[in-house]
PDB file of N, CA and C in Angstrom:
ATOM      1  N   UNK A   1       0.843  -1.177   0.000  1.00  0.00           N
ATOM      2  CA  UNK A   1       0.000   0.000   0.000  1.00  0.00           C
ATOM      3  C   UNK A   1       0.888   1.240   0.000  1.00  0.00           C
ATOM      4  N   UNK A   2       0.301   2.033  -0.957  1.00  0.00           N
ATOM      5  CA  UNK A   2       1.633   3.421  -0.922  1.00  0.00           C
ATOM      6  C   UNK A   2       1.096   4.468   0.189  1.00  0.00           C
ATOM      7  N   UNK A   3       1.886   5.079   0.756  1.00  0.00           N
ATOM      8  CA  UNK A   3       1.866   6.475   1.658  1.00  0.00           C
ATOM      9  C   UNK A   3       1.993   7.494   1.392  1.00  0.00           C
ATOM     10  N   UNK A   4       2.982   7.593   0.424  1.00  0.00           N
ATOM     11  CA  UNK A   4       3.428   8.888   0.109  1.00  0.00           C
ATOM     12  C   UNK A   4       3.623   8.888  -0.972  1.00  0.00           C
ATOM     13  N   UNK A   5       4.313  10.236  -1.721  1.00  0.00           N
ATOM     14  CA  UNK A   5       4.948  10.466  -3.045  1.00  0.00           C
ATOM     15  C   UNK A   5       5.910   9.410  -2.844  1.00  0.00           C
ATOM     16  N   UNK A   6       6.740   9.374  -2.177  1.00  0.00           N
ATOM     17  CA  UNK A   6       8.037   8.309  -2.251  1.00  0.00           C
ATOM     18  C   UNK A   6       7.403   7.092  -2.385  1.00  0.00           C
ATOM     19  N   UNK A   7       6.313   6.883  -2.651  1.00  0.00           N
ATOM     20  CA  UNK A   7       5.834   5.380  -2.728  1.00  0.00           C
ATOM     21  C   UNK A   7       5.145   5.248  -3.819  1.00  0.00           C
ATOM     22  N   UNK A   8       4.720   6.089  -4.621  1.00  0.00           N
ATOM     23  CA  UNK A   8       3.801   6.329  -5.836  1.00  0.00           C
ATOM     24  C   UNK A   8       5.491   6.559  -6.645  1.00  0.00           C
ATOM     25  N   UNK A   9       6.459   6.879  -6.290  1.00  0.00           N
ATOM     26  CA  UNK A   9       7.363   7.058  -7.281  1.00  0.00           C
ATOM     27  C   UNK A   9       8.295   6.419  -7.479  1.00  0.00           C
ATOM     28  N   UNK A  10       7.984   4.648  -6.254  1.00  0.00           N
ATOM     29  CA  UNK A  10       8.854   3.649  -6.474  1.00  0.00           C
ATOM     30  C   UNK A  10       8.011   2.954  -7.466  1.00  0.00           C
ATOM     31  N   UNK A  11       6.735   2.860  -7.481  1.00  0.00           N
ATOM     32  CA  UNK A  11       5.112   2.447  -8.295  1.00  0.00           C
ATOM     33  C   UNK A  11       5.842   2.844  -9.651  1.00  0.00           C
ATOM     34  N   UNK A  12       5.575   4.137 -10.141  1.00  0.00           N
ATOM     35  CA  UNK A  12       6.299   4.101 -10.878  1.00  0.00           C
ATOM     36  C   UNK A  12       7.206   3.949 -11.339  1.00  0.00           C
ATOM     37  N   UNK A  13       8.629   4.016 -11.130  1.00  0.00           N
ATOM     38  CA  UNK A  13       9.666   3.542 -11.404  1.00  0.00           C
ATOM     39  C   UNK A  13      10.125   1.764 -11.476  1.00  0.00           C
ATOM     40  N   UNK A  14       9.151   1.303 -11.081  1.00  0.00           N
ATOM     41  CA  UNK A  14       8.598  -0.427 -10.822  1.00  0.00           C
ATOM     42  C   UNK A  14       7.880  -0.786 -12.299  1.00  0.00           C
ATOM     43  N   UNK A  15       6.931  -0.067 -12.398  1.00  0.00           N
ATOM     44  CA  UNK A  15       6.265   0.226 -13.656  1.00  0.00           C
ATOM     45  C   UNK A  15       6.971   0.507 -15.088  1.00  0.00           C
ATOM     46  N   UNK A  16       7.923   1.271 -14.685  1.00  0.00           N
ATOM     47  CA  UNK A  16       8.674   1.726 -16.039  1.00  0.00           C
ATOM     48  C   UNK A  16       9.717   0.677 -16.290  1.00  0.00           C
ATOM     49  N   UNK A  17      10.153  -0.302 -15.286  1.00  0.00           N
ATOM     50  CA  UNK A  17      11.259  -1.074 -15.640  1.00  0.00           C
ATOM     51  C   UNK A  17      10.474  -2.327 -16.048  1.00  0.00           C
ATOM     52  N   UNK A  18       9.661  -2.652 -15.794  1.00  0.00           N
ATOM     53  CA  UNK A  18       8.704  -4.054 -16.425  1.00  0.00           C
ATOM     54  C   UNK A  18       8.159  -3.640 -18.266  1.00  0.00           C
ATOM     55  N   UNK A  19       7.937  -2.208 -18.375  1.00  0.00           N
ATOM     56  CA  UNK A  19       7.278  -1.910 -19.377  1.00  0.00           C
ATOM     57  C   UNK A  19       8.623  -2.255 -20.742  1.00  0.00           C
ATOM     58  N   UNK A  20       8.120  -3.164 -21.652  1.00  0.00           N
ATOM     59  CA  UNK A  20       9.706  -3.324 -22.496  1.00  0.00           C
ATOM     60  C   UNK A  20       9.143  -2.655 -23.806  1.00  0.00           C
ATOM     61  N   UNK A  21       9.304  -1.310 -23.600  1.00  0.00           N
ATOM     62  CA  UNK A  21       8.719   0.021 -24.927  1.00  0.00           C
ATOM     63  C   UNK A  21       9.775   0.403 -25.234  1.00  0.00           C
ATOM     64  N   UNK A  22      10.431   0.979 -25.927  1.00  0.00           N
ATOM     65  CA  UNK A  22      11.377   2.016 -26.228  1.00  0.00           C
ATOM     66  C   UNK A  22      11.486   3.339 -25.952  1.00  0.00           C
ATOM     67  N   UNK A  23      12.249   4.080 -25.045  1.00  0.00           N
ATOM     68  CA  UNK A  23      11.913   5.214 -24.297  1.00  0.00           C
ATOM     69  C   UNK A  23      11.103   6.398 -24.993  1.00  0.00           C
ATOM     70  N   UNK A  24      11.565   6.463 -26.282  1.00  0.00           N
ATOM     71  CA  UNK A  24      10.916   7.359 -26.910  1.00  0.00           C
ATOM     72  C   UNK A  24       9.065   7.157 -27.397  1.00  0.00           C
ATOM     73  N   UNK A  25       8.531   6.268 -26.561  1.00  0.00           N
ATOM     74  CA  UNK A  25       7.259   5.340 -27.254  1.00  0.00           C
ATOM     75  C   UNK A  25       6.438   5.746 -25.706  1.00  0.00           C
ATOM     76  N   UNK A  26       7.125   5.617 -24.833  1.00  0.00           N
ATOM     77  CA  UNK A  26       6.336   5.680 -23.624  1.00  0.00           C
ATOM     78  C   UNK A  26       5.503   6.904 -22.922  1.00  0.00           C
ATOM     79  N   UNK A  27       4.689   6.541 -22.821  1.00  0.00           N
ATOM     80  CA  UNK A  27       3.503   7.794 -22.118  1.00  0.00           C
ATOM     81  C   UNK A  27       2.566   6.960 -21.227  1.00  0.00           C
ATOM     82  N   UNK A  28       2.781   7.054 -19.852  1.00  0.00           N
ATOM     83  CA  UNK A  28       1.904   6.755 -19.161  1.00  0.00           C
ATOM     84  C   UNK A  28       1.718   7.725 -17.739  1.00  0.00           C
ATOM     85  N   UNK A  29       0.240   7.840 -17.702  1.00  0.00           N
ATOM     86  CA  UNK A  29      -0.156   8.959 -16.766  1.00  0.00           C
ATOM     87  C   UNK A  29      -0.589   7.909 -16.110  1.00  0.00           C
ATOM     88  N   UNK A  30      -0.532   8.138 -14.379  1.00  0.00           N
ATOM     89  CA  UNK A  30      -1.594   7.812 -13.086  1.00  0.00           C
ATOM     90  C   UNK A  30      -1.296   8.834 -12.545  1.00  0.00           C
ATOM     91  N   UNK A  31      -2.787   8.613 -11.947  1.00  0.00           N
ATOM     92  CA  UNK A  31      -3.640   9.435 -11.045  1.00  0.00           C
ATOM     93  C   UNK A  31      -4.554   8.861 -10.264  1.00  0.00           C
ATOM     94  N   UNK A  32      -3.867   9.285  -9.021  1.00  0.00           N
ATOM     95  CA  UNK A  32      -5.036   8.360  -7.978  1.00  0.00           C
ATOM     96  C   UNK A  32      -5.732   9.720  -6.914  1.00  0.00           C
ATOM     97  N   UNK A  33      -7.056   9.207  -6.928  1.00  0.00           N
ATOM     98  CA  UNK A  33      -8.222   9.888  -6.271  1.00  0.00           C
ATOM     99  C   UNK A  33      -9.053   8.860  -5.624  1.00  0.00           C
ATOM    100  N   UNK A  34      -9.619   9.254  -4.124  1.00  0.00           N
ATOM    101  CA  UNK A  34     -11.107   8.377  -3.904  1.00  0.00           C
ATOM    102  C   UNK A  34     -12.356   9.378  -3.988  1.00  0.00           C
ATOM    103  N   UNK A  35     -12.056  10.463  -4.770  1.00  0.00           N
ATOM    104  CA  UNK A  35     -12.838  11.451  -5.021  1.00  0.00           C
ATOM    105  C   UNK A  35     -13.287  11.421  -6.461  1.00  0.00           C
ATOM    106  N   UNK A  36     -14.707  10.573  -6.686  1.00  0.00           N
ATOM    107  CA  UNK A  36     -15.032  10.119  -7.378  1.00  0.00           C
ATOM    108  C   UNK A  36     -14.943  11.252  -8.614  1.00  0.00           C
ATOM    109  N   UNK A  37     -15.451  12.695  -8.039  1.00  0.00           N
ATOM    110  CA  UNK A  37     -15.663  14.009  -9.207  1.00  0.00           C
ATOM    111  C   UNK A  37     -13.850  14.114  -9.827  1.00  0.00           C
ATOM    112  N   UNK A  38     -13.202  13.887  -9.234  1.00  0.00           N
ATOM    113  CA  UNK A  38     -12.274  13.549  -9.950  1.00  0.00           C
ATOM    114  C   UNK A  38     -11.596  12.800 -10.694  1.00  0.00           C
ATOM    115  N   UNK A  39     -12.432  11.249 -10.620  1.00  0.00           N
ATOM    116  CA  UNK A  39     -11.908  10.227 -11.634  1.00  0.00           C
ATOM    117  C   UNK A  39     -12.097  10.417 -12.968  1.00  0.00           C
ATOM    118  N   UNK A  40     -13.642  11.167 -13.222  1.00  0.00           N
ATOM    119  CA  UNK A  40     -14.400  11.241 -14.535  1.00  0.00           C
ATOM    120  C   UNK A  40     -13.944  12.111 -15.075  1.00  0.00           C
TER     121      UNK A  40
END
């Protein structure tokens, strides 16, 4: 379970090393909310 930025930015960096794209190919956004007016 993440806590912080430092934990959403090991998430990512976890994320980016599994992904086998070519750096110039990659675009991925997250965004986490439990504020539903913000998911949509």
């Amino acid at each position: 379970m993440t806590q912080s930025v430092d934990d959403f930015d090991r998430v990512r960096e976890e994320l980016n090393g599994q992904l086998d794209v070519d750096a110039h190919l990659k675009w991925l956004s997250v965004s986490f909310t439990k504020d539903r007016k913000w998911a949509l």
